[in-house]
C-alpha atoms as a PDB file:
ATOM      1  CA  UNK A   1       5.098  69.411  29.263  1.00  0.00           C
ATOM      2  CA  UNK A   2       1.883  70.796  28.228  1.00  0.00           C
ATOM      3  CA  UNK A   3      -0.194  70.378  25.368  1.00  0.00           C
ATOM      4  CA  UNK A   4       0.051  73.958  23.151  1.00  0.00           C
ATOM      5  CA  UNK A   5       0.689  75.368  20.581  1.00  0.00           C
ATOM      6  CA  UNK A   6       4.261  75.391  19.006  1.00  0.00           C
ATOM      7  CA  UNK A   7       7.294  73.810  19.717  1.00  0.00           C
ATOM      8  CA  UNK A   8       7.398  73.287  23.432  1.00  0.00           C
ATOM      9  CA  UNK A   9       9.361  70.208  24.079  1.00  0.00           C
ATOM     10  CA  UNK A  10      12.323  70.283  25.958  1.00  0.00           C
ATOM     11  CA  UNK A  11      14.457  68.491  23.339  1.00  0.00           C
ATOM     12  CA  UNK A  12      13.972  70.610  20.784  1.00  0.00           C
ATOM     13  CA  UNK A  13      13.466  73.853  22.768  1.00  0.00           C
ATOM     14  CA  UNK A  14      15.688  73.552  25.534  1.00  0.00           C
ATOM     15  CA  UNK A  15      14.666  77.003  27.072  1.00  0.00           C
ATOM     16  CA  UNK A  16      10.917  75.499  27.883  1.00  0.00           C
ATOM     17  CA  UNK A  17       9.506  76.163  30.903  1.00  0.00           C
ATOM     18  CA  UNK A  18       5.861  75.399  31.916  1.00  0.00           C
ATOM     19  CA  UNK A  19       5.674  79.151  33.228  1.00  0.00           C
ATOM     20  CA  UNK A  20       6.114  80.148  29.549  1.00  0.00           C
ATOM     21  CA  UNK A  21       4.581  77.437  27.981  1.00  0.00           C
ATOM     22  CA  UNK A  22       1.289  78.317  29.700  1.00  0.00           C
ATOM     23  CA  UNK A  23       1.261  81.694  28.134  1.00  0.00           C
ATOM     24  CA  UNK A  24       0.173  82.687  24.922  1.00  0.00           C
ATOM     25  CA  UNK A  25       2.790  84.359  23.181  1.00  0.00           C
ATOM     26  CA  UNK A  26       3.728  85.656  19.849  1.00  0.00           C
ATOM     27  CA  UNK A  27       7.589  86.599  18.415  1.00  0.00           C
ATOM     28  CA  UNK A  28       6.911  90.461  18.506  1.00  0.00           C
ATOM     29  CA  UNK A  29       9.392  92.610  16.319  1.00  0.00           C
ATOM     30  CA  UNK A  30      11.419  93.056  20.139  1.00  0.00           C
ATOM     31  CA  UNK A  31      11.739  89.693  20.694  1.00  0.00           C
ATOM     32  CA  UNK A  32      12.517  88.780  16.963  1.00  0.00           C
ATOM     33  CA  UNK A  33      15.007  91.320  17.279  1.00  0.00           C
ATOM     34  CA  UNK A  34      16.480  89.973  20.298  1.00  0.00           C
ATOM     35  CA  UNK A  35      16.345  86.789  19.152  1.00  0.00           C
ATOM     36  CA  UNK A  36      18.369  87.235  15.930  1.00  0.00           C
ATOM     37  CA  UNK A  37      21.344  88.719  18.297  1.00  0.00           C
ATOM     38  CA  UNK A  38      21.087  85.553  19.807  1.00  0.00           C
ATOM     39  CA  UNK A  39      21.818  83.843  16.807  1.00  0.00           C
ATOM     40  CA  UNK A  40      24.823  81.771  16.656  1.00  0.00           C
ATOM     41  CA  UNK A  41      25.038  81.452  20.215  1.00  0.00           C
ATOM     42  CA  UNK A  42      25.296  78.220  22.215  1.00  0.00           C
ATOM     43  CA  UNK A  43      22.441  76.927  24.607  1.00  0.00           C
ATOM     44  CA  UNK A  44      24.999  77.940  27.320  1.00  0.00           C
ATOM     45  CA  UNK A  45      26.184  81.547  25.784  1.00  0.00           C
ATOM     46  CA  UNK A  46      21.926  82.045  25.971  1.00  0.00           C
ATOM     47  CA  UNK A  47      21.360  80.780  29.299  1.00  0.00           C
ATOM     48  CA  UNK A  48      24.337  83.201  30.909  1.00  0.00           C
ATOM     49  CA  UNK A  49      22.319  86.470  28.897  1.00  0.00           C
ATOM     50  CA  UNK A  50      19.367  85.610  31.296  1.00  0.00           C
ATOM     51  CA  UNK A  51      16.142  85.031  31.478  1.00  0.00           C
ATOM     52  CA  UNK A  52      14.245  87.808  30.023  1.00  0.00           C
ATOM     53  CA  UNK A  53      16.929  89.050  27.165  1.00  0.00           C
ATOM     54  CA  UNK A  54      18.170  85.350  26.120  1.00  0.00           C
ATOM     55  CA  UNK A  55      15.996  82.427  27.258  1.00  0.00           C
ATOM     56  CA  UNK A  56      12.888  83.855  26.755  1.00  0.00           C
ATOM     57  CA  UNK A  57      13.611  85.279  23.066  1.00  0.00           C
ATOM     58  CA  UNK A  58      15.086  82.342  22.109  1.00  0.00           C
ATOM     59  CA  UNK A  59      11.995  80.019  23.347  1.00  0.00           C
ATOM     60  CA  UNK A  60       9.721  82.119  21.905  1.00  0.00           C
ATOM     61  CA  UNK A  61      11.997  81.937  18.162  1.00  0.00           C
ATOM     62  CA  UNK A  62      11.858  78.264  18.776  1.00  0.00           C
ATOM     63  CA  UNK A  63       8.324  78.198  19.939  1.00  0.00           C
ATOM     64  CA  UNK A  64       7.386  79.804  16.397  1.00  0.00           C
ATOM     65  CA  UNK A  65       9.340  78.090  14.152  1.00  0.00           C
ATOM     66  CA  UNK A  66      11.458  81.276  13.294  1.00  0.00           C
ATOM     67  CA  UNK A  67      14.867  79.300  14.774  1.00  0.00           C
ATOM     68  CA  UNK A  68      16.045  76.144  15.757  1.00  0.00           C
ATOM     69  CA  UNK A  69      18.979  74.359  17.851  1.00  0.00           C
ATOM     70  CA  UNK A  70      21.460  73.133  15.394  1.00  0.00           C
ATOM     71  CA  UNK A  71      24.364  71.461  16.112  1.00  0.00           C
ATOM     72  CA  UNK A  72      24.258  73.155  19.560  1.00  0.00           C
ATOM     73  CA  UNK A  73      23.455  76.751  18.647  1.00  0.00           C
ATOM     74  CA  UNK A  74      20.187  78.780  17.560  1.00  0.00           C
ATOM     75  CA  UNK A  75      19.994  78.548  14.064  1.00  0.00           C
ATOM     76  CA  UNK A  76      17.430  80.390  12.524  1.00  0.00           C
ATOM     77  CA  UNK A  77      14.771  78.427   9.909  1.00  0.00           C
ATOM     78  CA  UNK A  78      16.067  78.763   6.474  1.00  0.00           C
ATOM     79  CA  UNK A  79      12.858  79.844   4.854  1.00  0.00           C
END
């Protein structure tokens, strides 16, 4: 994986992809949005939504520190 900003590595952001790693990218009040439905789902429940309404959200939450995978599931950052 790359060097950049944010949490990028695949074991603690299993939705990483260099594609989206490249890119600058910020957890706009859509994606924040879509990535608190998101929350309490499983890595799998995520991956089935698809690419632009479930991975993508939830890499960017995890990119930013706004959630995490706990115990399986996106948790968001107490905080």
């Amino acid at each position: 994986m790359s060097n950049h900003d944010g949490i990028v590595d695949e074991a603690r952001n299993p939705f990483a992809c260099d594609c989206w790693i490249t890119q600058p990218c910020c957890l706009t009040p859509h994606r924040r949005r879509q990535a608190e439905d998101l929350l309490g789902k499983t890595i799998g429940e995520i991956k089935e939504v698809g690419g632009n309404e479930g991975c993508y959200p939830a890499f960017v939450a995890i990119r930013r520190g706004f959630a995490e995978i706990k115990d399986g599931r996106l948790a968001k950052v107490p905080g």
